[in-house]
N, C-alpha and C. Protein backbone atom coordinates (compact mmCIF):
# COMPACT_ATOMS: atom_id res chain seq x y z
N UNK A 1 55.34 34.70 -59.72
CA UNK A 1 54.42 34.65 -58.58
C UNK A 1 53.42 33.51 -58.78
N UNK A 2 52.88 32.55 -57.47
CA UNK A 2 52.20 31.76 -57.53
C UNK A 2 50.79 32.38 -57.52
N UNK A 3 50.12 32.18 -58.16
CA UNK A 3 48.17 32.49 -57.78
C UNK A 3 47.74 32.13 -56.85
N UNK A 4 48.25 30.81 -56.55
CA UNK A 4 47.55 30.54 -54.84
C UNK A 4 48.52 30.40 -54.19
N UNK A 5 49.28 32.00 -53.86
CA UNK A 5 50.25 32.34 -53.26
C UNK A 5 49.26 33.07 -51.83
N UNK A 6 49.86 32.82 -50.88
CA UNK A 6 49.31 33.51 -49.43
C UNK A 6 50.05 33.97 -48.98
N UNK A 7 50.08 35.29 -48.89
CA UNK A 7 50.99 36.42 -48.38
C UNK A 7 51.18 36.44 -46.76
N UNK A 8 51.82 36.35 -46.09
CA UNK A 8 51.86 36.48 -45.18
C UNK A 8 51.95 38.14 -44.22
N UNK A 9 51.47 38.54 -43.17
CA UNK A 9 50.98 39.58 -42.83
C UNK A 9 51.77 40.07 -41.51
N UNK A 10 51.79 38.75 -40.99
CA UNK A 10 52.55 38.48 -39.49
C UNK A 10 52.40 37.41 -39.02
N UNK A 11 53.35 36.98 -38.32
CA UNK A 11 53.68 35.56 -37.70
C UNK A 11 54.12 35.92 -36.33
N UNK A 12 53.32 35.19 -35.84
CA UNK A 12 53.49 34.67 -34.11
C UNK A 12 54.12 33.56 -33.27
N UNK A 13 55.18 33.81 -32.73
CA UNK A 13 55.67 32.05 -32.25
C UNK A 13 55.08 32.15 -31.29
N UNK A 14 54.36 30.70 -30.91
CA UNK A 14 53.44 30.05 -29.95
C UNK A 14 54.10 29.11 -29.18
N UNK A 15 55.22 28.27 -29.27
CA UNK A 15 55.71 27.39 -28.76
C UNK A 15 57.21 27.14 -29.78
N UNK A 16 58.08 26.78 -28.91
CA UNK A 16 59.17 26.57 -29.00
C UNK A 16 60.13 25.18 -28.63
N UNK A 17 59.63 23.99 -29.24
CA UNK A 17 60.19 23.25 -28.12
C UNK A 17 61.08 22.16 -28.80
N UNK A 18 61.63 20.82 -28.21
CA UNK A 18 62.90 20.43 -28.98
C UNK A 18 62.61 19.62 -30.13
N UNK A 19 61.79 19.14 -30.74
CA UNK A 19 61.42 18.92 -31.76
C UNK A 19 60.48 19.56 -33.28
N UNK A 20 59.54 20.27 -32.58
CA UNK A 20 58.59 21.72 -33.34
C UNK A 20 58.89 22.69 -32.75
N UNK A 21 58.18 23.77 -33.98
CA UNK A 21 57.83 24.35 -33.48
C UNK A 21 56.34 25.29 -33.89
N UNK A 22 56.15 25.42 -33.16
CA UNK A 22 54.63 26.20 -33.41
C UNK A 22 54.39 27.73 -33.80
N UNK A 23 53.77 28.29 -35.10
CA UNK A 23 53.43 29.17 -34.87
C UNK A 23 52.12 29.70 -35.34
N UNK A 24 51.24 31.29 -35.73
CA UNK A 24 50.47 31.33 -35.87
C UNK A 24 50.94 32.38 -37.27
N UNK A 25 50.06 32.23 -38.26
CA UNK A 25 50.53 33.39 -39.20
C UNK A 25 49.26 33.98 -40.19
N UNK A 26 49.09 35.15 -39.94
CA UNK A 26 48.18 36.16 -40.56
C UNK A 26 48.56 35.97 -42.25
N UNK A 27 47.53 36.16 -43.16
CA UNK A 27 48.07 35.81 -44.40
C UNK A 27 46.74 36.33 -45.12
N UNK A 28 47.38 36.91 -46.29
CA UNK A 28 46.13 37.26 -47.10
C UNK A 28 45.99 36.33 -48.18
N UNK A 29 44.77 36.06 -48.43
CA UNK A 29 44.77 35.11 -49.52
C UNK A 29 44.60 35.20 -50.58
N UNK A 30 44.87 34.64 -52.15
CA UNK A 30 44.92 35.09 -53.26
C UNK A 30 43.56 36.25 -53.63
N UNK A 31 42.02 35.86 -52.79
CA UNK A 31 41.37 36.30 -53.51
C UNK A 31 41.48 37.75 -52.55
N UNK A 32 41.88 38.03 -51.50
CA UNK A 32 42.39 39.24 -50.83
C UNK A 32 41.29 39.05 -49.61
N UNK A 33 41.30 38.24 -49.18
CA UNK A 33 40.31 38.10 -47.73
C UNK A 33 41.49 37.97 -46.77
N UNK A 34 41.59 37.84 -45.42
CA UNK A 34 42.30 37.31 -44.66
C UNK A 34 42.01 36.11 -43.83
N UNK A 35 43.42 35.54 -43.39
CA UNK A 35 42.94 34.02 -42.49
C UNK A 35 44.08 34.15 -41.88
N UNK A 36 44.05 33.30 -41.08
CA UNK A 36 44.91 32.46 -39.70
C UNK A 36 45.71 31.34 -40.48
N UNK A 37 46.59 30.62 -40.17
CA UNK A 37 47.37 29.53 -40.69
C UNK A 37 48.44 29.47 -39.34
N UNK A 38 47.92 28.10 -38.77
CA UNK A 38 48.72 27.35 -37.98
C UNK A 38 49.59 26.46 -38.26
N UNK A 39 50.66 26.70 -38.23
CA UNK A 39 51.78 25.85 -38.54
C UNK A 39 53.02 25.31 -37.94
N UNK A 40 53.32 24.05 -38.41
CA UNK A 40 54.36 23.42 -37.61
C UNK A 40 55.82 23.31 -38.47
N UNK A 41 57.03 23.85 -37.57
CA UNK A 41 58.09 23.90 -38.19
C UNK A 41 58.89 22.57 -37.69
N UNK A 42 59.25 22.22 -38.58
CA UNK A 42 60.37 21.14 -38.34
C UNK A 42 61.45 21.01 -38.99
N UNK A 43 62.57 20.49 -38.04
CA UNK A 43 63.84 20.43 -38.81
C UNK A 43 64.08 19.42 -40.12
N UNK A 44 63.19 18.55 -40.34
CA UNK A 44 63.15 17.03 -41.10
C UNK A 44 63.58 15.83 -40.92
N UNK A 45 62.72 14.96 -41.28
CA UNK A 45 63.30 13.63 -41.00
C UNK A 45 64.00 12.65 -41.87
N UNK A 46 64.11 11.48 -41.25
CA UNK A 46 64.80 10.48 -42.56
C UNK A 46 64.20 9.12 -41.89
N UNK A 47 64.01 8.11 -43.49
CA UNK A 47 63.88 6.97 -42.89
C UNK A 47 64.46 6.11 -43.58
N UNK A 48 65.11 4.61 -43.00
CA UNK A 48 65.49 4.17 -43.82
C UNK A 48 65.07 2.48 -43.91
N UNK A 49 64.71 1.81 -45.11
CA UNK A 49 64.38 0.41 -45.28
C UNK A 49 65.13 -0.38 -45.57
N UNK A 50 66.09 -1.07 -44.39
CA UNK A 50 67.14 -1.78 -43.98
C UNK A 50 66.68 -3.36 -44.41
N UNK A 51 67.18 -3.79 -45.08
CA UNK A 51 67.06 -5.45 -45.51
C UNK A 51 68.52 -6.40 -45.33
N UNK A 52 68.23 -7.42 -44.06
CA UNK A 52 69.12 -8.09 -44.15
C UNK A 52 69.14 -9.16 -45.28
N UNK A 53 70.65 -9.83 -45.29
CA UNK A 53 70.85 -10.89 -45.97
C UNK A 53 70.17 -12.08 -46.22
N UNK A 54 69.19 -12.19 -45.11
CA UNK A 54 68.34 -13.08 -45.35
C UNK A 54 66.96 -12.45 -45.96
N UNK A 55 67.83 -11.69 -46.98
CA UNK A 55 65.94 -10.56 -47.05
C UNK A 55 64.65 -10.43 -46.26
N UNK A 56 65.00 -10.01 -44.94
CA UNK A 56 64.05 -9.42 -44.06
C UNK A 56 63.89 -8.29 -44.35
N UNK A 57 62.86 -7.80 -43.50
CA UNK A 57 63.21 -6.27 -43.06
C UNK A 57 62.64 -5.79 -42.04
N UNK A 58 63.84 -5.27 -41.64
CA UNK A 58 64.04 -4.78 -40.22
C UNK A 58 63.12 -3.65 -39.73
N UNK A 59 62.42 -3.74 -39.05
CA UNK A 59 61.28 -2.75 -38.32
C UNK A 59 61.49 -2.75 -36.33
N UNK A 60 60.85 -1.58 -36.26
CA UNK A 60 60.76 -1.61 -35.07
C UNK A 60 58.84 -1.37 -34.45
N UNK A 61 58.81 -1.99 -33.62
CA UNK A 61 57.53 -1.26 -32.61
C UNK A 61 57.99 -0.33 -31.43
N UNK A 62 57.11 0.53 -31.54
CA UNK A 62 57.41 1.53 -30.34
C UNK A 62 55.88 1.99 -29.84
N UNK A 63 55.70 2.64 -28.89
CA UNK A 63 54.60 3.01 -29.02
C UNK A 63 54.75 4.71 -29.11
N UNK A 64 53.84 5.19 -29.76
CA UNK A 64 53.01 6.44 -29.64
C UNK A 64 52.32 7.36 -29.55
N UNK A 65 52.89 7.92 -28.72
CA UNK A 65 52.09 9.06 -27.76
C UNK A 65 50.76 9.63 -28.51
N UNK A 66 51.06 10.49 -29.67
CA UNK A 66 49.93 10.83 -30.25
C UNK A 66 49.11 9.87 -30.91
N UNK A 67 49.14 8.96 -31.07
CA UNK A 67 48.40 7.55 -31.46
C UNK A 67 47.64 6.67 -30.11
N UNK A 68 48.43 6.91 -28.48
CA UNK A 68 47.73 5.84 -28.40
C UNK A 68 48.52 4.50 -28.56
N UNK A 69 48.86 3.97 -29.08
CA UNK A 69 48.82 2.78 -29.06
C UNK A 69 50.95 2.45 -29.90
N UNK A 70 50.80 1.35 -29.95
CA UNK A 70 52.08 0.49 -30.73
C UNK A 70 52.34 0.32 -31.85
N UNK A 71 53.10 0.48 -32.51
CA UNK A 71 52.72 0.59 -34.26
C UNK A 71 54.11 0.31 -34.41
N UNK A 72 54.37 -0.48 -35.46
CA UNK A 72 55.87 -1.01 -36.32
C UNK A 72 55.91 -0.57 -37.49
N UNK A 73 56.90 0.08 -37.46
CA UNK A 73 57.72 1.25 -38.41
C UNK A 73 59.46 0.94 -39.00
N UNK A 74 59.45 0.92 -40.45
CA UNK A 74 61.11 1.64 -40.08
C UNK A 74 61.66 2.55 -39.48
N UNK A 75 62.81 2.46 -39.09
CA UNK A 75 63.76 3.22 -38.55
C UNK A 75 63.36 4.11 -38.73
N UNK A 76 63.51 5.40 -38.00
CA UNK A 76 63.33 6.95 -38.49
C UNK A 76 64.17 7.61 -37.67
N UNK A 77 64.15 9.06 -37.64
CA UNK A 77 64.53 9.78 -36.47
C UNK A 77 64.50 11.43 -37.39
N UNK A 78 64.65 12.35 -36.22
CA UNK A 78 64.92 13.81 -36.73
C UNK A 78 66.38 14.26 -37.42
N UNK A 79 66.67 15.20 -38.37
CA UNK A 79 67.46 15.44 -38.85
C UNK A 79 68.25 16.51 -37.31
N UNK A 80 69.67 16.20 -37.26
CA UNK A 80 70.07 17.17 -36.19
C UNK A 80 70.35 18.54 -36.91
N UNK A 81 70.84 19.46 -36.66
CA UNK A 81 71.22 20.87 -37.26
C UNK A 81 72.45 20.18 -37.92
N UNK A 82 72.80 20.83 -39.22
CA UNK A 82 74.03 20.46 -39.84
C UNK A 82 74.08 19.23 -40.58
N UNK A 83 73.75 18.02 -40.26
CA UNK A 83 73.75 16.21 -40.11
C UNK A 83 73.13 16.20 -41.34
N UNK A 84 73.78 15.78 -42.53
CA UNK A 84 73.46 15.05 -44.05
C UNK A 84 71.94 13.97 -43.68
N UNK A 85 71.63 13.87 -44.45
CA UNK A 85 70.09 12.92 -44.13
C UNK A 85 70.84 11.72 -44.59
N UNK A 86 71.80 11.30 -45.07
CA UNK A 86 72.39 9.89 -45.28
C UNK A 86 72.99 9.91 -43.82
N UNK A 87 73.65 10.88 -43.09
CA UNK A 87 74.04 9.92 -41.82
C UNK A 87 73.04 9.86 -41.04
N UNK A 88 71.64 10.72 -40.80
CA UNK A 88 71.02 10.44 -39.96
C UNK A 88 70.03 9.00 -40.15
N UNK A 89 70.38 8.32 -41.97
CA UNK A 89 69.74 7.29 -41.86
C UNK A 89 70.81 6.41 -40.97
N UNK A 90 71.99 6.40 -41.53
CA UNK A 90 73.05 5.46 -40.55
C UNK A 90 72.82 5.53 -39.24
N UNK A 91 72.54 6.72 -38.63
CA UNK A 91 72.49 7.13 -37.22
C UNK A 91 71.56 6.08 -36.84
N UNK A 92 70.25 6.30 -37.79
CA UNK A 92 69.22 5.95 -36.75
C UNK A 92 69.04 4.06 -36.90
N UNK A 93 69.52 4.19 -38.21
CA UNK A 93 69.54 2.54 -37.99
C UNK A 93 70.29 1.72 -36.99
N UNK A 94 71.71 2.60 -36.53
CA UNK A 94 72.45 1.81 -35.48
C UNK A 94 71.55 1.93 -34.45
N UNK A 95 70.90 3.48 -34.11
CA UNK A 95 70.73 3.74 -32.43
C UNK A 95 68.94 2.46 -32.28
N UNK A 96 68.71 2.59 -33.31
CA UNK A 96 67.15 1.97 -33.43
C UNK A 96 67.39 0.22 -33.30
N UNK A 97 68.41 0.17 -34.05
CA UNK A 97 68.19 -1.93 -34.70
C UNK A 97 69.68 -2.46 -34.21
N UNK A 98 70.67 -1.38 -33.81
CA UNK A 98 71.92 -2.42 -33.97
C UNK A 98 72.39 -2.71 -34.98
N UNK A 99 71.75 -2.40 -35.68
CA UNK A 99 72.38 -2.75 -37.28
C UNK A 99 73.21 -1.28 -37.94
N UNK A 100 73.88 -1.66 -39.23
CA UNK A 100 74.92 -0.67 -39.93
C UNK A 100 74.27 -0.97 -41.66
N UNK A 101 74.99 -0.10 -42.06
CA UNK A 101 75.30 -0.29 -43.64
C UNK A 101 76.10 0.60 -44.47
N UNK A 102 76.69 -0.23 -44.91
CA UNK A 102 77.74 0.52 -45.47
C UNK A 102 77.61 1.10 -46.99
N UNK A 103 76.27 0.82 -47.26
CA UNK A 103 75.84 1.88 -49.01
C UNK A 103 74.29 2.08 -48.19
N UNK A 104 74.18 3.36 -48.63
CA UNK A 104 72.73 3.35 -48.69
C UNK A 104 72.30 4.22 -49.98
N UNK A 105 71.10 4.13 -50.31
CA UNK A 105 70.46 4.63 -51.35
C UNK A 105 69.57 5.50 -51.18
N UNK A 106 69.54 7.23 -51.54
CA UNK A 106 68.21 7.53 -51.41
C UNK A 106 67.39 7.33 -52.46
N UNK A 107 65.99 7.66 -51.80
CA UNK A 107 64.79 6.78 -52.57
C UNK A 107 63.94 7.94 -53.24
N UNK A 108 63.53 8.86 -52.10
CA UNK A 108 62.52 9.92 -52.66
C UNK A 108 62.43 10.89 -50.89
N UNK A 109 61.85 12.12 -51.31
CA UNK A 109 61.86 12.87 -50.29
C UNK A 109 59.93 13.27 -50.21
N UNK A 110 59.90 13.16 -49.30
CA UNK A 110 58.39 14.21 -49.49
C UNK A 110 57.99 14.45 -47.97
N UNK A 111 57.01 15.62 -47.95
CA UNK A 111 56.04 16.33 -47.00
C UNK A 111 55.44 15.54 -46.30
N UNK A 112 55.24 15.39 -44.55
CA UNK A 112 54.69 14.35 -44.46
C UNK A 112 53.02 15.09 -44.27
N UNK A 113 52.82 16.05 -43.72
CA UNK A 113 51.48 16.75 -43.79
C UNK A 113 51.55 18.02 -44.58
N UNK A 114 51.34 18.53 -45.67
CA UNK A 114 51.57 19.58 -46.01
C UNK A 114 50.76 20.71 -45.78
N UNK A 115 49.55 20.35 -45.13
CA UNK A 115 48.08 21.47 -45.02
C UNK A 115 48.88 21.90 -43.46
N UNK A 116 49.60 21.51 -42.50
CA UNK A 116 50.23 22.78 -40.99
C UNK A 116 51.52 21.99 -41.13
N UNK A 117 52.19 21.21 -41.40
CA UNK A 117 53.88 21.14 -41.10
C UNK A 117 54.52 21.29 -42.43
N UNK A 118 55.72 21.82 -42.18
CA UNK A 118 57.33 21.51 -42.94
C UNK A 118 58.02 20.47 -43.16
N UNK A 119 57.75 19.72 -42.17
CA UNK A 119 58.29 17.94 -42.12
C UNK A 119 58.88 17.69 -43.58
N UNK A 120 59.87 17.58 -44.06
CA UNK A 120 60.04 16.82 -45.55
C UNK A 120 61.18 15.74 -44.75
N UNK A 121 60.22 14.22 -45.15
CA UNK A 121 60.74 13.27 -44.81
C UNK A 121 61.51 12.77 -46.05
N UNK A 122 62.60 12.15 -45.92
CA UNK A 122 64.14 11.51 -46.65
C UNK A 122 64.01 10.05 -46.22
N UNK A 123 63.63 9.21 -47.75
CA UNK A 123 63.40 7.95 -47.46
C UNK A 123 64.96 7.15 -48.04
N UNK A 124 65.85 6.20 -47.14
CA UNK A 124 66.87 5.27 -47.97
C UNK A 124 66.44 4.02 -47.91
N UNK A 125 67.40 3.98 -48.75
CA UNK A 125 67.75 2.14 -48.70
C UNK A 125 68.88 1.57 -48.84
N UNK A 126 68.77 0.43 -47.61
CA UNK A 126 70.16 -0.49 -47.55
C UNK A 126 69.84 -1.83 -47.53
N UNK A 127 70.96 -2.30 -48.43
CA UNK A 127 70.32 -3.78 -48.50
C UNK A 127 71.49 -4.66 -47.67
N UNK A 128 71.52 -6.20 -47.15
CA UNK A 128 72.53 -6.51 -46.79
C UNK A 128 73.24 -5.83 -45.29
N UNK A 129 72.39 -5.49 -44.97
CA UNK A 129 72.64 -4.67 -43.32
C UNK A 129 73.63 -5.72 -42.61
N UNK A 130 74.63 -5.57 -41.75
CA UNK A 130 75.25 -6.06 -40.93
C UNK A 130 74.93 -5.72 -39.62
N UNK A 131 74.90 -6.56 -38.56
CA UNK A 131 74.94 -6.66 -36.85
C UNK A 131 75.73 -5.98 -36.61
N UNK A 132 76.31 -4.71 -35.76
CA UNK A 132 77.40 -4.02 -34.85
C UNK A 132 77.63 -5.18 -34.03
N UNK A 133 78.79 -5.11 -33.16
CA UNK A 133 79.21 -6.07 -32.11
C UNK A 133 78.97 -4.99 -30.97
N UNK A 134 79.52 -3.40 -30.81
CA UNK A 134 78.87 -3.07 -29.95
C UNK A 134 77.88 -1.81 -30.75
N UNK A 135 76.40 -2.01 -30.68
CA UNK A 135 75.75 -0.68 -30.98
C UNK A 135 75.45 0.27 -30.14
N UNK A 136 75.66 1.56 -30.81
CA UNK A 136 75.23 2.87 -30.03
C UNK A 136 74.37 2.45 -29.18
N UNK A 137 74.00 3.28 -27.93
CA UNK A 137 72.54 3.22 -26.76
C UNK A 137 71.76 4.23 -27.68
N UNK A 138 70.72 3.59 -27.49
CA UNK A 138 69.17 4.17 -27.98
C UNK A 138 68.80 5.89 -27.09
N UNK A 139 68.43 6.67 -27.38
CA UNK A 139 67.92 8.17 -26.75
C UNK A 139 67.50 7.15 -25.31
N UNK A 140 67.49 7.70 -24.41
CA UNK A 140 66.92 7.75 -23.16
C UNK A 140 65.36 7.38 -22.73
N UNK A 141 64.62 8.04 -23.81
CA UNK A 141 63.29 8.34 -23.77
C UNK A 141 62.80 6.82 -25.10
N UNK A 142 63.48 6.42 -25.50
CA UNK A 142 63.36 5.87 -26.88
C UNK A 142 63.00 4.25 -26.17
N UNK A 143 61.96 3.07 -26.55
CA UNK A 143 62.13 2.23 -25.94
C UNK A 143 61.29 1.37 -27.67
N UNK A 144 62.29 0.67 -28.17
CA UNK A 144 61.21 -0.13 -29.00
C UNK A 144 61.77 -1.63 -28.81
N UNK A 145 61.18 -2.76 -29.56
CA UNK A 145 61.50 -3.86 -30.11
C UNK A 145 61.56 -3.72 -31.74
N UNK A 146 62.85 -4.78 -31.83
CA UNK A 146 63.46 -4.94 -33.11
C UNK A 146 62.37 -6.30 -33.87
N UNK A 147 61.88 -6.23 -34.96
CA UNK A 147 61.52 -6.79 -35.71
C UNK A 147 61.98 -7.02 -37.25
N UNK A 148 62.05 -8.60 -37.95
CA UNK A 148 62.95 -8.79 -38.87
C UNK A 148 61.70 -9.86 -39.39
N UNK A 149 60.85 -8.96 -40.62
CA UNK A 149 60.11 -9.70 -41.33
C UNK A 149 60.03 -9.64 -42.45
N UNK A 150 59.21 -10.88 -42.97
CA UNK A 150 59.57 -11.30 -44.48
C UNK A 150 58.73 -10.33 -45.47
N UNK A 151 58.05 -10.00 -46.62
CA UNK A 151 57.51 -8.82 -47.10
C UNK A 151 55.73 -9.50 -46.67
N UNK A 152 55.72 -10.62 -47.05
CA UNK A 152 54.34 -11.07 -46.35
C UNK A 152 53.99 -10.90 -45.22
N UNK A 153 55.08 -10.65 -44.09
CA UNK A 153 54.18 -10.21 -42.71
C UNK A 153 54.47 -9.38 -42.72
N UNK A 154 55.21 -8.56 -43.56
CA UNK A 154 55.13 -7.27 -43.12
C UNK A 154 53.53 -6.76 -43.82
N UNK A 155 52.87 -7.08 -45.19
CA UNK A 155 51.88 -7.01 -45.48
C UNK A 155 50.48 -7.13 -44.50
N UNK A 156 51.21 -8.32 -44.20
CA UNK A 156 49.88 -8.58 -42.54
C UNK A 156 49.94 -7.95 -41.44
N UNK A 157 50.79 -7.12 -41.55
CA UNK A 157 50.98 -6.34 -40.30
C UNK A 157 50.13 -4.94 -40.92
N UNK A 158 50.17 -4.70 -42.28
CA UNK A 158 49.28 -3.49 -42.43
C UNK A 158 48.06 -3.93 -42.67
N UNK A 159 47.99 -5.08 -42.90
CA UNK A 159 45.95 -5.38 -43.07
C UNK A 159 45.94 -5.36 -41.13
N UNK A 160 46.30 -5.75 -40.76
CA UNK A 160 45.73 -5.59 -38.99
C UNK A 160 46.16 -4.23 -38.57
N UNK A 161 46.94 -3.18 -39.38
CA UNK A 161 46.67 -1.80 -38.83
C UNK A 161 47.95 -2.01 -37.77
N UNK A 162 48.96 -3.14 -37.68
CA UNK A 162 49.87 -2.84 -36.55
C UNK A 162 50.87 -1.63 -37.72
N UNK A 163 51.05 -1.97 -38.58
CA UNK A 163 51.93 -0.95 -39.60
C UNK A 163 50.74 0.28 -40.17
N UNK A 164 50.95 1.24 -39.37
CA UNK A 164 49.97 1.89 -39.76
C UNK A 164 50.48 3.65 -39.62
N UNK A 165 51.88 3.69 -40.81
CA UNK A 165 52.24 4.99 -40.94
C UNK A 165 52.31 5.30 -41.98
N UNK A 166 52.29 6.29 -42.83
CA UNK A 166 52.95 6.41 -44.52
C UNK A 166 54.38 5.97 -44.57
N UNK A 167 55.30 6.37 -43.89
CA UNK A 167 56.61 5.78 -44.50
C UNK A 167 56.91 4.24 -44.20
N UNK A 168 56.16 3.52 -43.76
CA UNK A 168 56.48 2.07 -43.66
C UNK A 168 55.54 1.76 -44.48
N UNK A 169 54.39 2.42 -44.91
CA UNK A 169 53.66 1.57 -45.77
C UNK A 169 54.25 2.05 -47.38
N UNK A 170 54.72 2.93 -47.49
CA UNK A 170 55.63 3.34 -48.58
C UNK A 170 56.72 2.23 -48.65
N UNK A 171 57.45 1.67 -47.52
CA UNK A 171 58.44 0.91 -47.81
C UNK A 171 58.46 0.08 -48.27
N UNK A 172 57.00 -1.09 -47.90
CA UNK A 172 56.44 -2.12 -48.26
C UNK A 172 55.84 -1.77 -50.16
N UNK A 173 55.49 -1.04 -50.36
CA UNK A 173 55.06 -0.52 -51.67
C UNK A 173 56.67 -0.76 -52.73
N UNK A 174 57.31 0.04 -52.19
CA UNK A 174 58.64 0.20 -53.14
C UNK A 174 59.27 -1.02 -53.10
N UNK A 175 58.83 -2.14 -52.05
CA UNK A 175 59.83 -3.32 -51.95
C UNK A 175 58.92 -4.06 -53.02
N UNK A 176 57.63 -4.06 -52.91
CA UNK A 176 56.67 -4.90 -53.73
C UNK A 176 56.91 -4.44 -55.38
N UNK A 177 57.03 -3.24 -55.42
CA UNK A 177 56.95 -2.57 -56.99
C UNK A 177 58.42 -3.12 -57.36
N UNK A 178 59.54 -3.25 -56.85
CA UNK A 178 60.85 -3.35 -57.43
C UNK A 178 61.20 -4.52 -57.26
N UNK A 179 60.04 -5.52 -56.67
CA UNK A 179 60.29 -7.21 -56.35
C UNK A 179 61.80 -6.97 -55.74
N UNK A 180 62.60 -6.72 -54.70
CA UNK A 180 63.44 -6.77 -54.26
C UNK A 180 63.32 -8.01 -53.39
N UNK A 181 62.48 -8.54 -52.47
CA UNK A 181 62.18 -9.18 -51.58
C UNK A 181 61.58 -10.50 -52.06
């Protein structure tokens, strides 16, 4: 048993929808008081840091909703039910960049908020990415631009806050620590 284990008492679903889900959960706490804990369920994600032959790397801008504003990111997307987190990096690199790869590497997994979500994001890597001749169509709802930069703008893109997520600034970290680029 953990010590700062929180028992749970009862749980409430609040929302149900195609990406989270929401609920509310009664919980006693180690020292035996009670609290509330709002939390978000998710299926998980993956991301992956695609480097072409000309050692770029491939990012996208999109904008988002809960942000507000435009921000350039690697590839990402949700894990589907069933779907290995190595194909949903393949997945999302075709449906996102047009691009493929035929090895990828995972890197490390982690939580992206751990104080209300489940999220455990799945980071790869592919080096040497190839162009599709025809790539998958992008989700419906999905609208970004493809970006292919060198590790220095991608750096300048996080001092101006346009790269301004943990897993792209993780990417830039692991490319800098392993001098790949």
């Amino acid at each position: 048993m953990n010590k700062f284990e929180e028992k749970t008492i009862s749980s409430k679903s609040i929302y149900n929808g195609k990406v989270v889900k929401l609920q509310v959960d009664d919980v006693t706490l180690p020292n035996g008081k009670l609290s509330k804990r709002e939390l978000i369920k998710h299926p998980g994600a993956v991301a992956i840091i695609p480097i072409t032959k000309e050692n770029k790397i491939v990012l996208v801008e999109q904008y988002r909703k809960p942000l507000e504003k435009s921000i350039v990111e690697i590839p990402a997307g949700k894990l589907e039910p069933g779907e290995k987190p190595e194909s949903t990096a393949i997945r999302e690199l075709e449906e996102e960049t047009g691009y493929t790869a035929r090895n990828v590497t995972k890197l490390t997994s982690f939580y992206t908020s751990p104080g209300f979500a489940d999220e455990l994001m799945h980071i790869y890597f592919a080096k040497d990415i190839e162009k599709l001749e025809v790539p998958p169509a992008m989700d419906e709802d999905e609208f970004v631009e493809i970006l292919e930069l060198s590790l220095d703008e991608a750096r300048k893109l996080v001092e101006e806050q346009r790269i301004h997520d943990a897993k792209t600034i993780y990417a830039i970290l692991y490319l800098e620590m392993r001098e790949l680029l």
